[in-house]
N, C-alpha and C. Protein backbone atom coordinates (compact mmCIF):
# COMPACT_ATOMS: atom_id res chain seq x y z
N UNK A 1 86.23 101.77 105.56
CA UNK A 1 86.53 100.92 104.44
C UNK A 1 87.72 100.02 104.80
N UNK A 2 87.71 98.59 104.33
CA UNK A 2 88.78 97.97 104.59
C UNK A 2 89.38 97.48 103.49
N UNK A 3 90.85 97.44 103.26
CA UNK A 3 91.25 97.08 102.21
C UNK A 3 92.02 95.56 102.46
N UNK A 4 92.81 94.95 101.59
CA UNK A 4 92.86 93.32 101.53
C UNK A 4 94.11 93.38 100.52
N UNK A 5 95.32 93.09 101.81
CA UNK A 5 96.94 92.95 100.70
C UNK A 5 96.86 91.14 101.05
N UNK A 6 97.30 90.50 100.37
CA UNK A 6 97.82 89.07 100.28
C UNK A 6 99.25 89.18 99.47
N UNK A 7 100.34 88.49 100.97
CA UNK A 7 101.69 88.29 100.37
C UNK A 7 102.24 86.85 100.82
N UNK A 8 103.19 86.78 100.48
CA UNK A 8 103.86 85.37 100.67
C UNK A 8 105.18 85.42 101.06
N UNK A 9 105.73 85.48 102.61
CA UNK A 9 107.41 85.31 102.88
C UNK A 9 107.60 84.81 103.25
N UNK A 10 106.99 83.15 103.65
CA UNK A 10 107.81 81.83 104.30
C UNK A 10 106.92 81.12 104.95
N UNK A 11 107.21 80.95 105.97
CA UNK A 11 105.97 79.61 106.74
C UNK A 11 105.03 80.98 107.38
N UNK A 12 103.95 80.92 106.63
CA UNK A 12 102.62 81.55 107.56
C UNK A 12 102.23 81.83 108.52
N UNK A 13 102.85 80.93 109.96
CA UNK A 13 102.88 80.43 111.22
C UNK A 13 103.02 81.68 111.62
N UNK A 14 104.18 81.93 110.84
CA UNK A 14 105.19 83.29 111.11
C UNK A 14 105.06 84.71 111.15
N UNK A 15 103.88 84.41 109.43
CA UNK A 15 103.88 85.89 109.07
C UNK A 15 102.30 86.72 109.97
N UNK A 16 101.42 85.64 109.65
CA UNK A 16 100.06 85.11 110.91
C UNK A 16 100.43 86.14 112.27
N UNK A 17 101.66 85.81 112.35
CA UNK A 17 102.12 86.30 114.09
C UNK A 17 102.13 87.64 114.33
N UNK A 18 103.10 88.07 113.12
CA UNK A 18 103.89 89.23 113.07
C UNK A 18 102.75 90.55 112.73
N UNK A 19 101.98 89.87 111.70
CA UNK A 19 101.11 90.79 111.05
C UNK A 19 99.25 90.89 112.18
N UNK A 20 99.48 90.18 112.49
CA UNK A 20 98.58 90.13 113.47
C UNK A 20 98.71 91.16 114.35
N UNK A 21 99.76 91.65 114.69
CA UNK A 21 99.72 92.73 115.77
C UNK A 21 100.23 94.03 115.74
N UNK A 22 99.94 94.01 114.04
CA UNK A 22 99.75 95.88 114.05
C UNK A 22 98.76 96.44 113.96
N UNK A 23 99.09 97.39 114.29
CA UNK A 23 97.98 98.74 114.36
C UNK A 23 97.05 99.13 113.06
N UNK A 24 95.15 98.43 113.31
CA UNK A 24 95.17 98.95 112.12
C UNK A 24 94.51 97.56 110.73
N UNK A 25 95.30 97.02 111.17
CA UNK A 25 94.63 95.04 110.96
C UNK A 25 94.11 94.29 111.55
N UNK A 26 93.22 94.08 110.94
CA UNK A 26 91.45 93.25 111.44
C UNK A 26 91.62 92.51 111.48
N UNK A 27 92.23 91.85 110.21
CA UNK A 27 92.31 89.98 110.39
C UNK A 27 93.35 89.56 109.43
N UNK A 28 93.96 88.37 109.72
CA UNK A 28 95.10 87.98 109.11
C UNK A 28 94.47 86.11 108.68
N UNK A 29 94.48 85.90 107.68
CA UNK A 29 94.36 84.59 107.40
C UNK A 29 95.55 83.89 106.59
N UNK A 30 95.90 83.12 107.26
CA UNK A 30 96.73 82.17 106.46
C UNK A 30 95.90 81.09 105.48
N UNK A 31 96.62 80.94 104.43
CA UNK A 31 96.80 79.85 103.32
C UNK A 31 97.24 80.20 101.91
N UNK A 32 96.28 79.54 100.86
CA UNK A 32 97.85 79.56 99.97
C UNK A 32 97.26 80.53 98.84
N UNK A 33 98.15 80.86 98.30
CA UNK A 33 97.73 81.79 96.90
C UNK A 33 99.22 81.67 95.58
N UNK A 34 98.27 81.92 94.27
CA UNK A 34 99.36 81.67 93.50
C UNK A 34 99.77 81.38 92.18
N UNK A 35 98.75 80.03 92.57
CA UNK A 35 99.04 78.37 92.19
C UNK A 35 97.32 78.21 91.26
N UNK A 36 97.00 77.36 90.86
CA UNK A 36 96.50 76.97 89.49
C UNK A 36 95.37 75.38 90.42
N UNK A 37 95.45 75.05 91.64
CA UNK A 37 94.69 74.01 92.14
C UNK A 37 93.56 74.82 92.86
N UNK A 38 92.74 74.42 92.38
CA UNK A 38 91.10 75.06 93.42
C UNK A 38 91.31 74.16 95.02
N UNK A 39 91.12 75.26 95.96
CA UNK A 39 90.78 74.53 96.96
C UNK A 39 91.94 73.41 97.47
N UNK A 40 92.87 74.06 97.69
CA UNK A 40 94.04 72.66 97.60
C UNK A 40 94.32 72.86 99.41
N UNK A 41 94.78 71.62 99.44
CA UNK A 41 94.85 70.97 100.83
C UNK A 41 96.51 71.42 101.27
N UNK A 42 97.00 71.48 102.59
CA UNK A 42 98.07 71.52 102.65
C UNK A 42 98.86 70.78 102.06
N UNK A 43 98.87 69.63 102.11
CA UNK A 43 99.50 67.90 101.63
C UNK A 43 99.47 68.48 99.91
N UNK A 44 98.56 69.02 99.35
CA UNK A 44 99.05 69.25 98.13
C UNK A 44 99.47 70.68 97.67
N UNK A 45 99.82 71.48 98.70
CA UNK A 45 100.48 72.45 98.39
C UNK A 45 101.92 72.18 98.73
N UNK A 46 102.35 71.24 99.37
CA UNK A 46 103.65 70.79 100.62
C UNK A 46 104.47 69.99 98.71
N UNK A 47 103.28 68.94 98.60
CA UNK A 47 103.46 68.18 97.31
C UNK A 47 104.24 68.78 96.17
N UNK A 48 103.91 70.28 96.30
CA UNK A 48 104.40 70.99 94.74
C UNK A 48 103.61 71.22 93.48
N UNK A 49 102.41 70.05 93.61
CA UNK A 49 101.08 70.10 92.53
C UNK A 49 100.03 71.17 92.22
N UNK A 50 99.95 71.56 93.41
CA UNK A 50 98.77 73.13 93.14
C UNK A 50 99.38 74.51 92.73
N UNK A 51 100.93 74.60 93.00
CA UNK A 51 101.89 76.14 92.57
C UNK A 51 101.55 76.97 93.82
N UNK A 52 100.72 76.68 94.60
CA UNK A 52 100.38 77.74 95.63
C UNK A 52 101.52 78.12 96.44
N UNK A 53 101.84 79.33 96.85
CA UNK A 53 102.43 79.66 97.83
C UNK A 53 101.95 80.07 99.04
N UNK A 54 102.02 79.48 100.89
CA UNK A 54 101.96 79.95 101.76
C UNK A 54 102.05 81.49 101.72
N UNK A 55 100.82 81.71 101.97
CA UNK A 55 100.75 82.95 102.12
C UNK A 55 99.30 83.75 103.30
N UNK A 56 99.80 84.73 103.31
CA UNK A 56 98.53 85.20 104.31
C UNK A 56 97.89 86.43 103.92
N UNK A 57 96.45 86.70 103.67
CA UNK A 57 95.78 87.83 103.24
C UNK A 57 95.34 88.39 104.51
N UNK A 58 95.52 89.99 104.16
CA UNK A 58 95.63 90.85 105.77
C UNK A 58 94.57 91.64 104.91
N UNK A 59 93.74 92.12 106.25
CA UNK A 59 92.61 93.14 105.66
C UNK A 59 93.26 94.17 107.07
N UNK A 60 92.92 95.14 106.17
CA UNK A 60 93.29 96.40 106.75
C UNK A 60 92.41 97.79 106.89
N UNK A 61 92.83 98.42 107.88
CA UNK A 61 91.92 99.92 107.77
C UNK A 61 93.00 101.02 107.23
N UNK A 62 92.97 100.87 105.88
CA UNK A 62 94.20 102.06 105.69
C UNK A 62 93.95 103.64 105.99
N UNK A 63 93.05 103.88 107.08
CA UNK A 63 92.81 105.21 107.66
C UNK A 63 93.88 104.79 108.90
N UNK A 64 94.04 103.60 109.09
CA UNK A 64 95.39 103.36 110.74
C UNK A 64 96.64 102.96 110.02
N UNK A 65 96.17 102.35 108.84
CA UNK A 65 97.74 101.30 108.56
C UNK A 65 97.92 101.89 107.38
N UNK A 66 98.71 102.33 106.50
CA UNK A 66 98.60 102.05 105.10
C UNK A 66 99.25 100.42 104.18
N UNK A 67 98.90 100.60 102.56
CA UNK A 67 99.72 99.23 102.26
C UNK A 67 101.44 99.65 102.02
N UNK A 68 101.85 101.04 101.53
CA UNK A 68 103.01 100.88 102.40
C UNK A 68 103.71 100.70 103.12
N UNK A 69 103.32 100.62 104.47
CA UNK A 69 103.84 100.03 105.46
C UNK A 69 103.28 98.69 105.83
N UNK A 70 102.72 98.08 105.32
CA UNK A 70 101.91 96.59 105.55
C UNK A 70 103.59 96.27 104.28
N UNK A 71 104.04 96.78 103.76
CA UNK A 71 104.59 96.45 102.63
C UNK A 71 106.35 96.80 103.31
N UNK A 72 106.10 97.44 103.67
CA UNK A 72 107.56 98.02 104.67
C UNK A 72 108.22 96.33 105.94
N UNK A 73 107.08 96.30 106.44
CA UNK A 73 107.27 95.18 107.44
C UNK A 73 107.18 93.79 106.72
N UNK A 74 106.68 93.24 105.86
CA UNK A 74 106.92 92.88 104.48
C UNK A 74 108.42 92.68 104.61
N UNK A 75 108.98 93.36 103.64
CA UNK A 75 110.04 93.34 103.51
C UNK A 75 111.42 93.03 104.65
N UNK A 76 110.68 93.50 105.97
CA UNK A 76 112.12 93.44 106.50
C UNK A 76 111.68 92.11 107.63
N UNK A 77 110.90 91.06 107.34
CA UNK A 77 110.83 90.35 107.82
C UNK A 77 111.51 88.85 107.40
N UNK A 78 111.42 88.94 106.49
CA UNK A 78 112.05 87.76 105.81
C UNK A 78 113.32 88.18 104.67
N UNK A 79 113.89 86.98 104.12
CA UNK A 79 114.54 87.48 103.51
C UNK A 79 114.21 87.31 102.15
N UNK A 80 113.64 88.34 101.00
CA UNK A 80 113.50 88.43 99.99
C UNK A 80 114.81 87.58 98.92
N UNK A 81 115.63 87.30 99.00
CA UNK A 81 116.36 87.04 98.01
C UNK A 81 116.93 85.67 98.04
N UNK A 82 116.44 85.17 98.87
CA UNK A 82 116.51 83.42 98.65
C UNK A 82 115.40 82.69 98.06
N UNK A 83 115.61 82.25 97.07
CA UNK A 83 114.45 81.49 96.11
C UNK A 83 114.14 80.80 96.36
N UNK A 84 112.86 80.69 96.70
CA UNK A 84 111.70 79.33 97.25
C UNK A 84 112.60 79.07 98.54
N UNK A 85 113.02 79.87 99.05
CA UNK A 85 113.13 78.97 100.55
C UNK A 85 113.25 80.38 101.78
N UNK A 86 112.54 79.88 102.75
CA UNK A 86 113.28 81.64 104.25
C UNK A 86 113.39 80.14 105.29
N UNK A 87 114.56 80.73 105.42
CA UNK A 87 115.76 79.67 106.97
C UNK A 87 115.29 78.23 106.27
N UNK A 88 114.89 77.53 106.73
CA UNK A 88 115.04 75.65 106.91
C UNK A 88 113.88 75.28 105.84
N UNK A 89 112.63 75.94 105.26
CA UNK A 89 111.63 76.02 104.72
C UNK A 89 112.10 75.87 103.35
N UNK A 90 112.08 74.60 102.58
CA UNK A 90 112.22 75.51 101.29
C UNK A 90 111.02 74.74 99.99
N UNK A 91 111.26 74.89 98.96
CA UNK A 91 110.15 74.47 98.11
C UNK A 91 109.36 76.13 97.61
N UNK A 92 108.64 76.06 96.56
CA UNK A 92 108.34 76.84 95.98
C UNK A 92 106.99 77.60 96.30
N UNK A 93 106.53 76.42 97.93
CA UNK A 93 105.37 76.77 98.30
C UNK A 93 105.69 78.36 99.36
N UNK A 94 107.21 78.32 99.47
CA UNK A 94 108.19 79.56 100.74
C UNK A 94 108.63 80.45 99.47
N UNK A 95 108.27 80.41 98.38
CA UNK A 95 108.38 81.57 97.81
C UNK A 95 108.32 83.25 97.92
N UNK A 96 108.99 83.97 98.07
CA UNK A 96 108.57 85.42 98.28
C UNK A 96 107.61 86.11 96.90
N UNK A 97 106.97 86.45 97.87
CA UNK A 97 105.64 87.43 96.44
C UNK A 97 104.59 88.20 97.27
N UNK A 98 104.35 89.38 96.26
CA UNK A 98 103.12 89.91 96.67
C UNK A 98 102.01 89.98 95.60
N UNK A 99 101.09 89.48 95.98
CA UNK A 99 99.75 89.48 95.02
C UNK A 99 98.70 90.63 95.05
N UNK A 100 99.15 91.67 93.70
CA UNK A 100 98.31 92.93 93.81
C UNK A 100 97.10 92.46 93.39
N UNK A 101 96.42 93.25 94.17
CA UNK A 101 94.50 93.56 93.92
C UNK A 101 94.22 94.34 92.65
N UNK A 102 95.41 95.34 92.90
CA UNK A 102 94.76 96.41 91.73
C UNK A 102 95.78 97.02 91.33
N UNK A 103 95.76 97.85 90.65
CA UNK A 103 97.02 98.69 89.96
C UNK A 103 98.08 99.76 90.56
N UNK A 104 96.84 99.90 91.69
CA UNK A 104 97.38 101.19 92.45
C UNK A 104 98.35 100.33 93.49
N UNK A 105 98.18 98.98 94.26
CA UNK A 105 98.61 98.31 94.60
C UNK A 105 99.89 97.65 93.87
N UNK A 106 99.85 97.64 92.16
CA UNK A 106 101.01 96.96 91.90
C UNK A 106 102.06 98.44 91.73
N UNK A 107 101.60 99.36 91.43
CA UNK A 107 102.61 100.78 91.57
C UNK A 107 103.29 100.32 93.10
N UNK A 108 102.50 100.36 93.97
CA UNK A 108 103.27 100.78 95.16
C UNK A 108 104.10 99.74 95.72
N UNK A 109 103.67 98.35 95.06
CA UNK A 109 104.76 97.49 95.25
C UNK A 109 105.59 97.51 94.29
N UNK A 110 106.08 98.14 93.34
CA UNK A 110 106.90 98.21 92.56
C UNK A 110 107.90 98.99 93.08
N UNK A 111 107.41 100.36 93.96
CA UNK A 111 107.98 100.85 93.94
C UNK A 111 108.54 100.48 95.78
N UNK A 112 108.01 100.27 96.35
CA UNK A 112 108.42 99.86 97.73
C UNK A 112 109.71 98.50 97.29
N UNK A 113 109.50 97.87 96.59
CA UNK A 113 110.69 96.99 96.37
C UNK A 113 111.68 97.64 95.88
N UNK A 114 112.12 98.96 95.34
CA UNK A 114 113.05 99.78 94.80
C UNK A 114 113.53 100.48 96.05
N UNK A 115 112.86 100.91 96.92
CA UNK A 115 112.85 101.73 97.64
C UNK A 115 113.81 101.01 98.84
N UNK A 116 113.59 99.19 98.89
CA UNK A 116 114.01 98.51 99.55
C UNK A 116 115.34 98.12 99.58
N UNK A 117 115.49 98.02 97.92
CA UNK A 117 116.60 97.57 97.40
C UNK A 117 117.85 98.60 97.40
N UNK A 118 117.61 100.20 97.48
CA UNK A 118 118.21 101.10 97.78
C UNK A 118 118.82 101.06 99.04
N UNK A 119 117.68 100.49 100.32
CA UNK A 119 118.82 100.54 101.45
C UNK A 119 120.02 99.37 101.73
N UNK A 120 120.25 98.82 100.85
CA UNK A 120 121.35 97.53 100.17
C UNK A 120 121.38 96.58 101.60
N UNK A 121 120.60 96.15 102.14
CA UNK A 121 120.65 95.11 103.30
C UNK A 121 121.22 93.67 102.73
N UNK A 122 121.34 93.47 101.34
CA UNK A 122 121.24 91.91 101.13
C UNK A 122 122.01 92.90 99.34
N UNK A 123 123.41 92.23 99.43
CA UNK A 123 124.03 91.97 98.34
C UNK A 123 123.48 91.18 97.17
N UNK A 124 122.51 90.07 97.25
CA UNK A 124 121.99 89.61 96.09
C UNK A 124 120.70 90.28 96.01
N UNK A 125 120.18 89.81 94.63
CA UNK A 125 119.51 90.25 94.11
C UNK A 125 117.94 89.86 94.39
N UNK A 126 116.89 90.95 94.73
CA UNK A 126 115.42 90.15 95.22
C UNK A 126 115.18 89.48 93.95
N UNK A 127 114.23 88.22 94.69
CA UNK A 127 113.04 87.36 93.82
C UNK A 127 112.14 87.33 94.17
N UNK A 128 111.59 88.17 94.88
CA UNK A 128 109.97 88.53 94.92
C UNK A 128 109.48 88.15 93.41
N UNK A 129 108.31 87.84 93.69
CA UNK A 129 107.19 88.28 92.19
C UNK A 129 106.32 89.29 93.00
N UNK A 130 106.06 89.80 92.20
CA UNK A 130 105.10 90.94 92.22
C UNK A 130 103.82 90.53 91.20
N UNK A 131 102.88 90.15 91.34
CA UNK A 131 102.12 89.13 90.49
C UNK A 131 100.47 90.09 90.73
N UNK A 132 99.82 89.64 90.23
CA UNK A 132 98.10 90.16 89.93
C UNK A 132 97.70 89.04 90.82
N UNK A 133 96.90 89.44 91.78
CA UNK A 133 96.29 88.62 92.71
C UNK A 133 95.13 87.42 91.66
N UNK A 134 95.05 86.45 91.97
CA UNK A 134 94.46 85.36 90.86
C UNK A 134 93.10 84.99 92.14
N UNK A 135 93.57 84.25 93.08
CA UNK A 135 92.71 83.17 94.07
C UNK A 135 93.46 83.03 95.81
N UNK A 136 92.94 82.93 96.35
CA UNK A 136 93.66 82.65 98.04
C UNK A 136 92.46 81.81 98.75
N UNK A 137 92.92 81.09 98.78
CA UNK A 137 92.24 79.37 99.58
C UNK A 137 92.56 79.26 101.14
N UNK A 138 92.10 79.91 102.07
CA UNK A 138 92.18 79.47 103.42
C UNK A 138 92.98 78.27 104.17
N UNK A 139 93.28 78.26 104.51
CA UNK A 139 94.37 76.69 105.33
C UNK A 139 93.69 76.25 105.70
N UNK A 140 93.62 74.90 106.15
CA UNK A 140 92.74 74.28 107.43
C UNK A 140 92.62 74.91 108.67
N UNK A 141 91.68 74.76 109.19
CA UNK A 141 91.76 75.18 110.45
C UNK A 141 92.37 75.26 111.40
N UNK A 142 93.27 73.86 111.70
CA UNK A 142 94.65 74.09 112.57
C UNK A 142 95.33 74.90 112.42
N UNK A 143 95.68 75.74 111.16
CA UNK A 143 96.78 76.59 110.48
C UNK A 143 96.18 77.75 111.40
N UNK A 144 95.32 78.56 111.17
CA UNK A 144 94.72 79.39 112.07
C UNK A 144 95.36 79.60 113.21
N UNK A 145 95.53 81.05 113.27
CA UNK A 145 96.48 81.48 114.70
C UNK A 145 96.81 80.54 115.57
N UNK A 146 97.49 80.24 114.70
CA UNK A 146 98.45 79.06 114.99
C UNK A 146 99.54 79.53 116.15
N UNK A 147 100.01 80.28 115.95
CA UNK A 147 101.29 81.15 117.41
C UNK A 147 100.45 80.97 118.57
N UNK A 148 99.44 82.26 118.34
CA UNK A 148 98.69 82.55 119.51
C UNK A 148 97.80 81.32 120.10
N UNK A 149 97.38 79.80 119.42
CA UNK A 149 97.08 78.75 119.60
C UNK A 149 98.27 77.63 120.66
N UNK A 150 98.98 78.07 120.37
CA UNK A 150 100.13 77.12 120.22
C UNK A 150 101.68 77.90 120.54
N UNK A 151 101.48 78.88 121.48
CA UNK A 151 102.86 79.39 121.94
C UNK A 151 103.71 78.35 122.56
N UNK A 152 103.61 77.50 122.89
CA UNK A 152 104.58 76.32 123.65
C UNK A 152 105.37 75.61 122.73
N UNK A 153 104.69 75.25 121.49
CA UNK A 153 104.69 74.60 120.44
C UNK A 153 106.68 74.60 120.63
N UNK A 154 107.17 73.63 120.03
CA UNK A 154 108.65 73.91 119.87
C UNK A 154 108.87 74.84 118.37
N UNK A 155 108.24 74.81 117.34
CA UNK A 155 108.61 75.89 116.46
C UNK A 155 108.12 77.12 116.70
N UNK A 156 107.39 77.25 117.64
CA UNK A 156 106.78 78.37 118.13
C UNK A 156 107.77 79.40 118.76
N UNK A 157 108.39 78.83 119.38
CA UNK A 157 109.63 78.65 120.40
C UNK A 157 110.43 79.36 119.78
N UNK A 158 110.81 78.34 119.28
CA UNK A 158 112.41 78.80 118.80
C UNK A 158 112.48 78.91 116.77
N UNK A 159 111.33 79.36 116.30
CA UNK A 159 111.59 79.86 115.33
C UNK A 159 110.47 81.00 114.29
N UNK A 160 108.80 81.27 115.46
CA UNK A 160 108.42 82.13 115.64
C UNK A 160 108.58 83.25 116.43
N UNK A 161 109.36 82.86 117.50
CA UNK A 161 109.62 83.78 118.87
C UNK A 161 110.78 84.37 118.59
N UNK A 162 111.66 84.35 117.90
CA UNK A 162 112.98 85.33 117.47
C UNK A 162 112.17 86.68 116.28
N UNK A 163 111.53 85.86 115.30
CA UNK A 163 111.32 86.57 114.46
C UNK A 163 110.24 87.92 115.10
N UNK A 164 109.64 87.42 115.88
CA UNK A 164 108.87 88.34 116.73
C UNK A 164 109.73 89.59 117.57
N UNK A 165 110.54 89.34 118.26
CA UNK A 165 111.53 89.64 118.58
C UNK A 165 112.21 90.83 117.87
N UNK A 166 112.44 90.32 116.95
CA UNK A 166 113.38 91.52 115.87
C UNK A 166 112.47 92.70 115.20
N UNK A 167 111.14 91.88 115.08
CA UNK A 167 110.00 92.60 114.42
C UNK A 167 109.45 93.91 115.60
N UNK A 168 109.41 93.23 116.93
CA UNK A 168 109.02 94.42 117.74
C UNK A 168 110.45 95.59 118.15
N UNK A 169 111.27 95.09 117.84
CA UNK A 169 112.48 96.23 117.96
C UNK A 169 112.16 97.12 116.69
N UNK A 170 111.89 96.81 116.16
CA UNK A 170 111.76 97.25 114.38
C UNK A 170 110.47 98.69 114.92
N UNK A 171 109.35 97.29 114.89
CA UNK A 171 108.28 98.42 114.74
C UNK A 171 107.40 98.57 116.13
N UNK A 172 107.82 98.88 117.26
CA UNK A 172 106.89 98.78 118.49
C UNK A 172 105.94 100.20 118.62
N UNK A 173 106.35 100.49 117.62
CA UNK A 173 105.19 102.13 117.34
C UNK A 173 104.12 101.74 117.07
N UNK A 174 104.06 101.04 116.14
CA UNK A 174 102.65 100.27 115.20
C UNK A 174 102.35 99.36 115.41
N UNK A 175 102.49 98.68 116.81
CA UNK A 175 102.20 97.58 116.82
C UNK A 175 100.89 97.57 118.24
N UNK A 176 99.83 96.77 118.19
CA UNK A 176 98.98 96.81 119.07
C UNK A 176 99.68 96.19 120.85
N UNK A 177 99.88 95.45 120.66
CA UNK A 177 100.44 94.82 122.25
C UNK A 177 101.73 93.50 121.99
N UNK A 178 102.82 93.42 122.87
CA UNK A 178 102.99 92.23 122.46
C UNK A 178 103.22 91.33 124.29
């Protein structure tokens, strides 16, 4: 059985990368979720008109992965408590959120954000939403493993390749290869 978390912590490019190479996840798609526009284009998610937030839906085998820990790495990848913006990104489309499927899903993100907030990494206060999954619209096709497309890339470089970095010190248990 495979299950299907969709979250949102900053440029996709990013999260695409990170989430791509654990143990346990089938497929990672970037684009947007959120927002109130059918089918919206990057240019009108960038715009502010559709509400969508960059985001990426991960399907999973939670017999390898669970969504706690899809929800664990989540969290310590970005920084939850800057509103609509992670590093240079900002606008409401870099919003932090997770979009539950189901109930059992919004328990455990309720409670994984408590759980988070206990180990006090960040003096202010999170702005996650924690929201009912609505719609998730695919990116264009360029967006598409985009890292692994495009490792040379200069944001690839020097502002996917750190975050990678910190992420495999973090979790190189669960992670397939890097």
């Amino acid at each position: 059985m495979i299950n299907t978390a969709t979250i949102a912590n900053g440029c996709f490019w990013c999260t695409e990368a990170i989430f791509q190479q654990l143990k346990g996840v089938k497929n990672v798609t970037p684009g947007f979720s959120g927002g109130t526009r059918k089918n919206p284009t990057s240019d009108q998610v960038y715009s502010g008109v559709s509400g969508h937030a960059e985001s990426i839906q991960i399907e999973f085998d939670p017999e390898i992965i669970s969504f706690e820990t899809i929800l664990d790495v989540f969290w310590h990848t970005h920084n939850p408590t800057t509103l609509n913006q992670q590093g240079y990104d900002k606008g409401k489309q870099y919003r932090s959120a997770i979009f539950y499927h189901d109930e059992g899903q919004r328990k455990i993100a309720e409670n994984s954000m408590h759980e988070f907030e206990k180990e006090g990494l960040y003096s202010d206060p999170i702005v996650t939403e924690i929201v009912a999954f609505k719609n998730f619209y695919p990116a264009e096709n360029y967006h598409q493993n985009f890292y692994k497309n495009n490792p040379n890339q200069p944001y690839c470089k020097f502002i996917i390749e750190p975050k990678l970095e910190k992420f495999w010190g973090r979790y190189n248990k669960i992670i397939e290869t890097h």
